[in-house]
C-alpha atoms as a PDB file:
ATOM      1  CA  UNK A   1     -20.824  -6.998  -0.377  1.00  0.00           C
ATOM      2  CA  UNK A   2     -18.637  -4.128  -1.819  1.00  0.00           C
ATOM      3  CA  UNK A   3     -17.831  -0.590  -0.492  1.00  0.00           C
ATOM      4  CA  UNK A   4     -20.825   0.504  -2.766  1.00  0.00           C
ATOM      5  CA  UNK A   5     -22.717  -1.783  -0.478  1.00  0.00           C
ATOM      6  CA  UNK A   6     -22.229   0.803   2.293  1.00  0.00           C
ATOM      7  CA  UNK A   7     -24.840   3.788   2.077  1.00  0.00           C
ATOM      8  CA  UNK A   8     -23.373   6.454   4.000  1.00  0.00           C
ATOM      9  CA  UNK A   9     -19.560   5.918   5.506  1.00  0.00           C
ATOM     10  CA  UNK A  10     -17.577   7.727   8.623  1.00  0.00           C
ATOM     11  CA  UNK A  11     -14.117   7.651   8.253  1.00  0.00           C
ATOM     12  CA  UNK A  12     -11.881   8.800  11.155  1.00  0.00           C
ATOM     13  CA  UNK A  13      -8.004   9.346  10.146  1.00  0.00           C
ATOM     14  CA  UNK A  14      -8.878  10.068   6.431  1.00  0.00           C
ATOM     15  CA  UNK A  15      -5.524  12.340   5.499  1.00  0.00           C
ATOM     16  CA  UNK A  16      -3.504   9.005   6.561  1.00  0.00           C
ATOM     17  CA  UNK A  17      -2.198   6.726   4.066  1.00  0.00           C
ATOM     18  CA  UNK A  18      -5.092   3.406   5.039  1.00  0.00           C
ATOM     19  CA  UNK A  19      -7.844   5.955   6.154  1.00  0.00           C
ATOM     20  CA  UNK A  20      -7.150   8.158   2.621  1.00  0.00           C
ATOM     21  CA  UNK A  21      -7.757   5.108   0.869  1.00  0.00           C
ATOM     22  CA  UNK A  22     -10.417   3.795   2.617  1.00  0.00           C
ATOM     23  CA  UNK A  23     -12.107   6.904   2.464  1.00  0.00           C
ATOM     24  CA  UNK A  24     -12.131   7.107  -1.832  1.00  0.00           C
ATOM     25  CA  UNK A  25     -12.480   3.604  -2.080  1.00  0.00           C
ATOM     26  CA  UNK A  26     -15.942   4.002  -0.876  1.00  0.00           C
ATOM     27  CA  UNK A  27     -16.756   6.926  -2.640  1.00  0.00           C
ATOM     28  CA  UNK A  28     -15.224   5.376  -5.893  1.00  0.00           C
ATOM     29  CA  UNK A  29     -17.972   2.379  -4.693  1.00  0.00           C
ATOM     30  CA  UNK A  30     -20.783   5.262  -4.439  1.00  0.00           C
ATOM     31  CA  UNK A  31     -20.946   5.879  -0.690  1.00  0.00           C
ATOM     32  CA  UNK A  32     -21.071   9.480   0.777  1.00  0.00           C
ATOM     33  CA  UNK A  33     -18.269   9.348   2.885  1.00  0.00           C
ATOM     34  CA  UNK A  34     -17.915  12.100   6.055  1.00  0.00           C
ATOM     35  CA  UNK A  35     -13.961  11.583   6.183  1.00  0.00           C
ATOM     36  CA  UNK A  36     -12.925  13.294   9.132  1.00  0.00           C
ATOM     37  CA  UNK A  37      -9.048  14.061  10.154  1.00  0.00           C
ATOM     38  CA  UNK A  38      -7.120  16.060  12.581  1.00  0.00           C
ATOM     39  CA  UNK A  39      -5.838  18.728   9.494  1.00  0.00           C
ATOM     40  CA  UNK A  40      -8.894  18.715   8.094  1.00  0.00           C
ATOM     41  CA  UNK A  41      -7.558  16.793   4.799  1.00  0.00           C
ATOM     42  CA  UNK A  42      -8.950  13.658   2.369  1.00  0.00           C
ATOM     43  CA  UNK A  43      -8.581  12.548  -0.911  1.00  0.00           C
ATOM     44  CA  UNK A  44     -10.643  14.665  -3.327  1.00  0.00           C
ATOM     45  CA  UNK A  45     -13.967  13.178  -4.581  1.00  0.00           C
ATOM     46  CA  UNK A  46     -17.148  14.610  -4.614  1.00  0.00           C
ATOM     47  CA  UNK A  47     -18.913  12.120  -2.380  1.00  0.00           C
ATOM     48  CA  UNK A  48     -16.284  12.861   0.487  1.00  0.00           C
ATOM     49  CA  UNK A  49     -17.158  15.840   2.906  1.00  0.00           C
ATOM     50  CA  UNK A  50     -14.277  16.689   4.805  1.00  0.00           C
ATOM     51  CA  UNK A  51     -14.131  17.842   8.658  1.00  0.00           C
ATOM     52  CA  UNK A  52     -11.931  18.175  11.146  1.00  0.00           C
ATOM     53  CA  UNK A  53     -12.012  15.657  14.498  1.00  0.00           C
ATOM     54  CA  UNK A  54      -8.912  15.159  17.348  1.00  0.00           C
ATOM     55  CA  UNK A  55      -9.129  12.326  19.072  1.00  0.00           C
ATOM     56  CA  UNK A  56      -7.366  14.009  21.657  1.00  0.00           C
ATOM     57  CA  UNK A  57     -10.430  16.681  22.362  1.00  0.00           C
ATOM     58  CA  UNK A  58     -13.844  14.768  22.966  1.00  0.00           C
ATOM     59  CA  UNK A  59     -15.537  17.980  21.688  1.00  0.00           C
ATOM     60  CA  UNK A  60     -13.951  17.647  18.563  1.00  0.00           C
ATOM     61  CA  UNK A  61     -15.185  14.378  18.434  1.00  0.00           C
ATOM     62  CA  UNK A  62     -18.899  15.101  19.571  1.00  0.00           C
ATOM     63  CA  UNK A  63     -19.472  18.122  17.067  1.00  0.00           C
ATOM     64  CA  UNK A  64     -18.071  15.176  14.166  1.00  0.00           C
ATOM     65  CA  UNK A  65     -20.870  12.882  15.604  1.00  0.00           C
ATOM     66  CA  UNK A  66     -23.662  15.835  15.125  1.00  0.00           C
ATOM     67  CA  UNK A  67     -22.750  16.450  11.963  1.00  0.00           C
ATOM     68  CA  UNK A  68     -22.958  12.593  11.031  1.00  0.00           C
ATOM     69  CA  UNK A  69     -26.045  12.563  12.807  1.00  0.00           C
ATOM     70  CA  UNK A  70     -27.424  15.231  11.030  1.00  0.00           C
ATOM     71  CA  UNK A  71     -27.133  13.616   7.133  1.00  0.00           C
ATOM     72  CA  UNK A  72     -28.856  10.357   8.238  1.00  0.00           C
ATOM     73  CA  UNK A  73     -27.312   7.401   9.884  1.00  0.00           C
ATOM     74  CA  UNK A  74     -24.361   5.814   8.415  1.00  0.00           C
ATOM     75  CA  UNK A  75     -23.767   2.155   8.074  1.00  0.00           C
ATOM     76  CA  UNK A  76     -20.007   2.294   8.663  1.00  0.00           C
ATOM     77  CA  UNK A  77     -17.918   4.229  10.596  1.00  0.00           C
ATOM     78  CA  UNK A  78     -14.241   3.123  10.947  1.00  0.00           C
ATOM     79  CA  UNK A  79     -11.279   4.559  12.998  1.00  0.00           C
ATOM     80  CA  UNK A  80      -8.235   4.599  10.715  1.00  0.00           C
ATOM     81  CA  UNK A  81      -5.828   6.283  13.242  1.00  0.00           C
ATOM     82  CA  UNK A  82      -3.269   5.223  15.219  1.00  0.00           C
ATOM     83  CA  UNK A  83       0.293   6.573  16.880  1.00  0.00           C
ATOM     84  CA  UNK A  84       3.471   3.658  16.495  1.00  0.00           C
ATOM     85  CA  UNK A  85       6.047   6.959  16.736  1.00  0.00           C
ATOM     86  CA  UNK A  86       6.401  10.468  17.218  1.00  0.00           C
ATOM     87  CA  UNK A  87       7.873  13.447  18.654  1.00  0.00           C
ATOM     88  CA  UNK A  88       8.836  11.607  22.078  1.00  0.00           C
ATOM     89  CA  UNK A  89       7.670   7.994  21.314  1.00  0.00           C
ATOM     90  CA  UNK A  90       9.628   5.655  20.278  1.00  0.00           C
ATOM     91  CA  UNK A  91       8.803   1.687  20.052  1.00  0.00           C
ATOM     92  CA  UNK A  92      10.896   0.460  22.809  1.00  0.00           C
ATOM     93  CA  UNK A  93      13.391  -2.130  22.091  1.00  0.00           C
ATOM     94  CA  UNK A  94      13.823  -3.133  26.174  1.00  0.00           C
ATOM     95  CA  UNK A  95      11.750  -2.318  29.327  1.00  0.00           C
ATOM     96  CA  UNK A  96      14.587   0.280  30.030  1.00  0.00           C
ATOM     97  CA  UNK A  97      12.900   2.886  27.717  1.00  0.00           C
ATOM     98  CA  UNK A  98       9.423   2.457  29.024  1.00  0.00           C
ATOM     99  CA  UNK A  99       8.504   6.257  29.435  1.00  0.00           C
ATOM    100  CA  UNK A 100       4.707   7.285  31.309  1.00  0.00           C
ATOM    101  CA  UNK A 101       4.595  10.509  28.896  1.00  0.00           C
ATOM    102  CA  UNK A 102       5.160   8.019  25.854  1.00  0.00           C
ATOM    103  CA  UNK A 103       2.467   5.402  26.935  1.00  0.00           C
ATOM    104  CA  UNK A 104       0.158   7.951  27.934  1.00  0.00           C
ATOM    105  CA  UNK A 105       0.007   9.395  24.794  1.00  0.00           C
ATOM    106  CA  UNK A 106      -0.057   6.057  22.672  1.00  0.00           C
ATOM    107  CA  UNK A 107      -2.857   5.042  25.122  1.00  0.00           C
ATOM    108  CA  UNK A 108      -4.849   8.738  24.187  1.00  0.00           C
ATOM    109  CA  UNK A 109      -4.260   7.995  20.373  1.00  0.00           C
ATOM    110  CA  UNK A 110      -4.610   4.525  20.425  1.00  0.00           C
ATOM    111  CA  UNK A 111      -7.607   3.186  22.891  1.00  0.00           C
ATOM    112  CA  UNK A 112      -9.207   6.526  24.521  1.00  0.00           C
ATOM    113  CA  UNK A 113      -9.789   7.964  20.928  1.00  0.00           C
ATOM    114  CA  UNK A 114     -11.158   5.212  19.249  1.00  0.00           C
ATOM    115  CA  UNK A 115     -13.405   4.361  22.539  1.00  0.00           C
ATOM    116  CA  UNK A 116     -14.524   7.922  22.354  1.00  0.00           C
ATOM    117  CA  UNK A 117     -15.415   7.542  18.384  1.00  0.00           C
ATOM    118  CA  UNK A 118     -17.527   4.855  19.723  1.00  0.00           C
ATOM    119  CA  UNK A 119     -19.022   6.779  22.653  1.00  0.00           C
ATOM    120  CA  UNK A 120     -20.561   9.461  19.902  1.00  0.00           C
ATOM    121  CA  UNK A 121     -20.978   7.601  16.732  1.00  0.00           C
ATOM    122  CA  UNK A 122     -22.507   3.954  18.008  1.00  0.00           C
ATOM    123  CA  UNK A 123     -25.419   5.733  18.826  1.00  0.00           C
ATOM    124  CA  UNK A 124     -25.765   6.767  14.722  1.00  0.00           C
ATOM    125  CA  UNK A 125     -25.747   3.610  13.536  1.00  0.00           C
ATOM    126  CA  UNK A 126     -29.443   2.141  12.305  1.00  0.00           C
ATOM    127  CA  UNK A 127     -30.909  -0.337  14.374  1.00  0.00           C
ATOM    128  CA  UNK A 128     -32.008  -2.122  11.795  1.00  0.00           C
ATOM    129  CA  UNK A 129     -30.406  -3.471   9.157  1.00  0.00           C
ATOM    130  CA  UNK A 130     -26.116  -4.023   8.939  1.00  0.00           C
ATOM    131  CA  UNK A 131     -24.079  -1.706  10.156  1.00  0.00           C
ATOM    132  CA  UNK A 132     -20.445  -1.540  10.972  1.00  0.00           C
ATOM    133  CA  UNK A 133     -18.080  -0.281  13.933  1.00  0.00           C
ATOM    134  CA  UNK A 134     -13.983  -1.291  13.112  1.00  0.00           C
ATOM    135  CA  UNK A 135     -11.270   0.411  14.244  1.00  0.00           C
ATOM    136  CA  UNK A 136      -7.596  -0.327  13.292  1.00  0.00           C
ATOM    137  CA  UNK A 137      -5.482  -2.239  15.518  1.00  0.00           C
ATOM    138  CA  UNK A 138      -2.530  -4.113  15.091  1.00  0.00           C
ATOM    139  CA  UNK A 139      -1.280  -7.873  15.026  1.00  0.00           C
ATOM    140  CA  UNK A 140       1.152  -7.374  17.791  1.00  0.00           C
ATOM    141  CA  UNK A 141      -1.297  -6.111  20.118  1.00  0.00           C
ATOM    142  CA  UNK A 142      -2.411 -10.001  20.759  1.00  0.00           C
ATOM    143  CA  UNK A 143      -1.264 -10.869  23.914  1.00  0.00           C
ATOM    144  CA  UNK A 144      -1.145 -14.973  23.079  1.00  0.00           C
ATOM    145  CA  UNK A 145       0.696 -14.257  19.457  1.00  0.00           C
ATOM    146  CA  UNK A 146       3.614 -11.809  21.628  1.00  0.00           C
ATOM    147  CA  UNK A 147       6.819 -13.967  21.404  1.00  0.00           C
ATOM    148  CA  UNK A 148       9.333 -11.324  20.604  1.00  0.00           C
ATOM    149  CA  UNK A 149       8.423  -9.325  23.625  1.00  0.00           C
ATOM    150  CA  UNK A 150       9.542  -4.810  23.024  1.00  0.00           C
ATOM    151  CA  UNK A 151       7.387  -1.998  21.628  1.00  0.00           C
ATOM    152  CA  UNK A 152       5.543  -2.412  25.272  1.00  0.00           C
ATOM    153  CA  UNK A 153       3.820   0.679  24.984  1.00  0.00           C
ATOM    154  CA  UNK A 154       2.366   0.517  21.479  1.00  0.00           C
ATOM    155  CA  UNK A 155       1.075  -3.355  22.086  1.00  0.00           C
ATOM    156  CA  UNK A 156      -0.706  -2.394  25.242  1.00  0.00           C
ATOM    157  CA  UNK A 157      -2.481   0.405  23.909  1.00  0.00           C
ATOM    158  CA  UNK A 158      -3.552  -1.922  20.682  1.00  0.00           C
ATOM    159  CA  UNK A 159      -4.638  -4.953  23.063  1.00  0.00           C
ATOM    160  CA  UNK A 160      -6.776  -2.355  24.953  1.00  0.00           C
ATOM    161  CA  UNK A 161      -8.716  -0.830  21.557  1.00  0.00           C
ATOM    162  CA  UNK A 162      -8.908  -4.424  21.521  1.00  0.00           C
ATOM    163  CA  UNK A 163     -10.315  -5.078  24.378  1.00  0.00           C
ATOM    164  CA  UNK A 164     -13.104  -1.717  23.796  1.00  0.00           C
ATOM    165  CA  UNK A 165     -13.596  -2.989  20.985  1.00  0.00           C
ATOM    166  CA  UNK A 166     -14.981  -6.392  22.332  1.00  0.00           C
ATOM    167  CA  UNK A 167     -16.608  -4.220  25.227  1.00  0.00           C
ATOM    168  CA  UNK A 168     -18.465  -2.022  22.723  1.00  0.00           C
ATOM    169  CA  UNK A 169     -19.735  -4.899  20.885  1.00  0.00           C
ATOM    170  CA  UNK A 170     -21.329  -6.554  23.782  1.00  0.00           C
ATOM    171  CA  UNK A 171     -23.077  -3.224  24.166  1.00  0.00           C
ATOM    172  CA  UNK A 172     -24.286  -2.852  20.732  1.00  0.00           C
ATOM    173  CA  UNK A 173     -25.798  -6.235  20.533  1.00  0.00           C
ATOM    174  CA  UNK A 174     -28.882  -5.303  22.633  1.00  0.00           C
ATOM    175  CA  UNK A 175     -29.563  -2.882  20.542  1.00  0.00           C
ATOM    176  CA  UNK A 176     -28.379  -3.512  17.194  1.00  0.00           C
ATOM    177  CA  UNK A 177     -28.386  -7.255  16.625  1.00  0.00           C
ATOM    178  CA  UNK A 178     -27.705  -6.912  12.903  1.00  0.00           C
ATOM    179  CA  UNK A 179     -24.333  -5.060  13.452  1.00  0.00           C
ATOM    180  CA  UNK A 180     -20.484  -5.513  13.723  1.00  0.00           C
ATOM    181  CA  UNK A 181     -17.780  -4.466  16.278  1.00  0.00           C
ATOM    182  CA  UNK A 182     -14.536  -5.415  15.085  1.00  0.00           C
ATOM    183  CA  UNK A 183     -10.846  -4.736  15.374  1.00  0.00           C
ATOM    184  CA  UNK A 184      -8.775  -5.202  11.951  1.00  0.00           C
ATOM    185  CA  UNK A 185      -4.904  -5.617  11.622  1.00  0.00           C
ATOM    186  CA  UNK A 186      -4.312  -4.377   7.475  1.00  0.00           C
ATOM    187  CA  UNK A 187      -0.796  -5.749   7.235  1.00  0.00           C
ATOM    188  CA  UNK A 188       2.330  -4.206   6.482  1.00  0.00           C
ATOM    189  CA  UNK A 189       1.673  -0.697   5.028  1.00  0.00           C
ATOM    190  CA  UNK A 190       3.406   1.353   2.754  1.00  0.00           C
ATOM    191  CA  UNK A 191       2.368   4.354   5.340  1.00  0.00           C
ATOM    192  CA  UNK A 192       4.180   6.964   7.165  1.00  0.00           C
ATOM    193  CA  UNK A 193       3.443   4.889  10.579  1.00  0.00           C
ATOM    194  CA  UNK A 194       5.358   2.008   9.477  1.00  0.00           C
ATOM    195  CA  UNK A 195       7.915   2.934   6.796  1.00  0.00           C
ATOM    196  CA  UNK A 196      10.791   3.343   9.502  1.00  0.00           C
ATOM    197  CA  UNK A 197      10.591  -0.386  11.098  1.00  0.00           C
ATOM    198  CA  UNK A 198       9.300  -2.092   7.705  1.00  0.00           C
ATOM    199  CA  UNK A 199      11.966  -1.373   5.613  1.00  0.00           C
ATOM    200  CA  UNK A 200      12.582  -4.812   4.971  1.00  0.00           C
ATOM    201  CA  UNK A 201       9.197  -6.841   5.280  1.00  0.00           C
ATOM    202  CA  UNK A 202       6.408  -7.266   2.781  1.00  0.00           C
ATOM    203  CA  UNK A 203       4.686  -4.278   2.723  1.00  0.00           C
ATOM    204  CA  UNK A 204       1.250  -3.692   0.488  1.00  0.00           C
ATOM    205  CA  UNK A 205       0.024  -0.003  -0.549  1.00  0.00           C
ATOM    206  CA  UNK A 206      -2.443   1.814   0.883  1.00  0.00           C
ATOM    207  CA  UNK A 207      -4.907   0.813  -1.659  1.00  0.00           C
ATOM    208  CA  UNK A 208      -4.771  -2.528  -1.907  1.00  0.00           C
ATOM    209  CA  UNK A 209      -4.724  -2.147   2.209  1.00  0.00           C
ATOM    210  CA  UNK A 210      -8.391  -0.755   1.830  1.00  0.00           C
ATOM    211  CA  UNK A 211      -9.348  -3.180  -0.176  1.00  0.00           C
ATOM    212  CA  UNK A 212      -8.317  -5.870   1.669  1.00  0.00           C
ATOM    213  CA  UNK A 213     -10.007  -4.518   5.019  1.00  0.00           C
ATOM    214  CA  UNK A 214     -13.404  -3.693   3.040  1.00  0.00           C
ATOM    215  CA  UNK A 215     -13.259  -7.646   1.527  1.00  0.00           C
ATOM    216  CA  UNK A 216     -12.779  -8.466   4.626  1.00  0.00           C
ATOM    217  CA  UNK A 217     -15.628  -6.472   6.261  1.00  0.00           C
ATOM    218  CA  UNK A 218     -18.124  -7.884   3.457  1.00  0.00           C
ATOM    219  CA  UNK A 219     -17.400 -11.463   4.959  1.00  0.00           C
ATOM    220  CA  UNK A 220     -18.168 -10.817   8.679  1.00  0.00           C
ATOM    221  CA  UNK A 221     -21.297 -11.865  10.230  1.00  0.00           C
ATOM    222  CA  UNK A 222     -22.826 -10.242  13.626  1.00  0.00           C
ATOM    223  CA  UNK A 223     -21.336 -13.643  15.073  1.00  0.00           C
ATOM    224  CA  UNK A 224     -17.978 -12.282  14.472  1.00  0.00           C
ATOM    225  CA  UNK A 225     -18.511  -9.236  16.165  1.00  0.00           C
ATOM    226  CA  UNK A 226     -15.792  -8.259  19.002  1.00  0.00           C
ATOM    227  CA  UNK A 227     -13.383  -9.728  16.912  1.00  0.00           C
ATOM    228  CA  UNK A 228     -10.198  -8.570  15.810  1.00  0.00           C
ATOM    229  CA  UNK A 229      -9.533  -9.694  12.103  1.00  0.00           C
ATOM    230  CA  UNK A 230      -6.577  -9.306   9.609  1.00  0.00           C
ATOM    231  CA  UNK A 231      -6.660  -8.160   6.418  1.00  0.00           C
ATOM    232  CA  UNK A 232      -6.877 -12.268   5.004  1.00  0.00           C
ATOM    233  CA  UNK A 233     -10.018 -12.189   6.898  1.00  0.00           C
ATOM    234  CA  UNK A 234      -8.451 -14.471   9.592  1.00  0.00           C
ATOM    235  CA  UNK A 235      -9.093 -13.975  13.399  1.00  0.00           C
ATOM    236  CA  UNK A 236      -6.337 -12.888  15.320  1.00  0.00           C
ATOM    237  CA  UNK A 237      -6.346 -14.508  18.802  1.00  0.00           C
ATOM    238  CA  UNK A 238      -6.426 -12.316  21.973  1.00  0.00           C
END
């Protein structure tokens, strides 16, 4: 399977650096893409349709979903968003710096968005047939792989999307037994997110991020649904 093996595509968080990519790499593979984004901004390609969504505002979210709904059901839909820093978050190096306004607002961005992607758009995919659900998580949001301990917020609010994520899937089983559920980590990213605490790892751009994470979506089965995978299509443990 290749993007072009995806009909009809939602992707939420297209004006970042992974969900821009993902977003043309489907169209480039001939999929009609709705890329949706908080400034209303994707790449430019005439099988992307552009609209605005905030994961922070549900109604944002369910007038997105009605306009998916209304162009047919899609066969992927995949939350490219996430919040590592900010204006008044910070990864925290020590337990000293834990802030409530900072977790609350990874835990918005992070988990309550993506869960509330899922509330409006799981309903859109077919019932028969495969279909995906992924959202983007993170490697250090696995509580077993967390040696180094810090950045408390940002790994709780990744080990809950992936704990929705596993959730969801249960869910969608009953009535979708040909589709995914899964959480994907796509490495080291030449993005805004990471480019301050990366300077110095292996990073990968955008694009080759994207294709990575669609590879790695072509190899799945519904068996590996409630997973979380990284972009070398190995399971991350929980």
């Amino acid at each position: 399977m290749s993007a072009s093996a995806f009909r009809r595509a939602v992707v939420v968080g297209a004006s970042g650096g992974v969900g821009g990519a993902l977003a043309f790499a489907l169209a480039e593979g001939g999929s009609e893409v709705e890329a949706f984004s908080r400034s209303g901004r994707a790449p430019a390609h005439p099988l992307i349709r552009v609209g605005s969504i905030d994961l922070l505002d549900e109604a944002t979210i369910a007038a997105a979903a009605a306009r998916v709904k209304a162009g047919g059901a899609p066969d992927l839909v995949i939350v490219a968003t996430g919040l590592l820093h900010g204006e008044g978050v910070q990864p925290e190096k020590t337990w000293r710096q834990i802030e409530p306004d900072a977790f609350a607002r990874l835990f918005a961005v992070n988990a309550t968005g993506p869960a509330l992607v899922g509330k409006h758009m799981l309903p859109l995919l077919p019932r028969e047939g495969r279909a995906v659900f992924a959202a983007l998580s993170a490697r250090v949001g696995s509580i077993s792989d967390n040696r180094l301990g810090g950045w408390v917020g940002y790994r709780a609010s990744k080990a809950a999307l992936n704990m929705i994520v596993r959730t969801l899937s249960l869910e969608l089983k009953r009535t979708h037994p040909a589709a995914l559920c899964v959480a994907l980590h796509p490495g080291t990213v030449e993005t805004q997110l990471s480019d301050p605490f990366s300077r110095n790892a292996a990073r990968v751009t955008p694009q080759a991020a994207a294709g990575h994470l669609l590879r790695v979506l072509a190899t799945l089965t519904p068996d590996d649904s409630g997973g979380c995978f990284a972009w070398d299509g190995q399971p991350i443990p929980p």
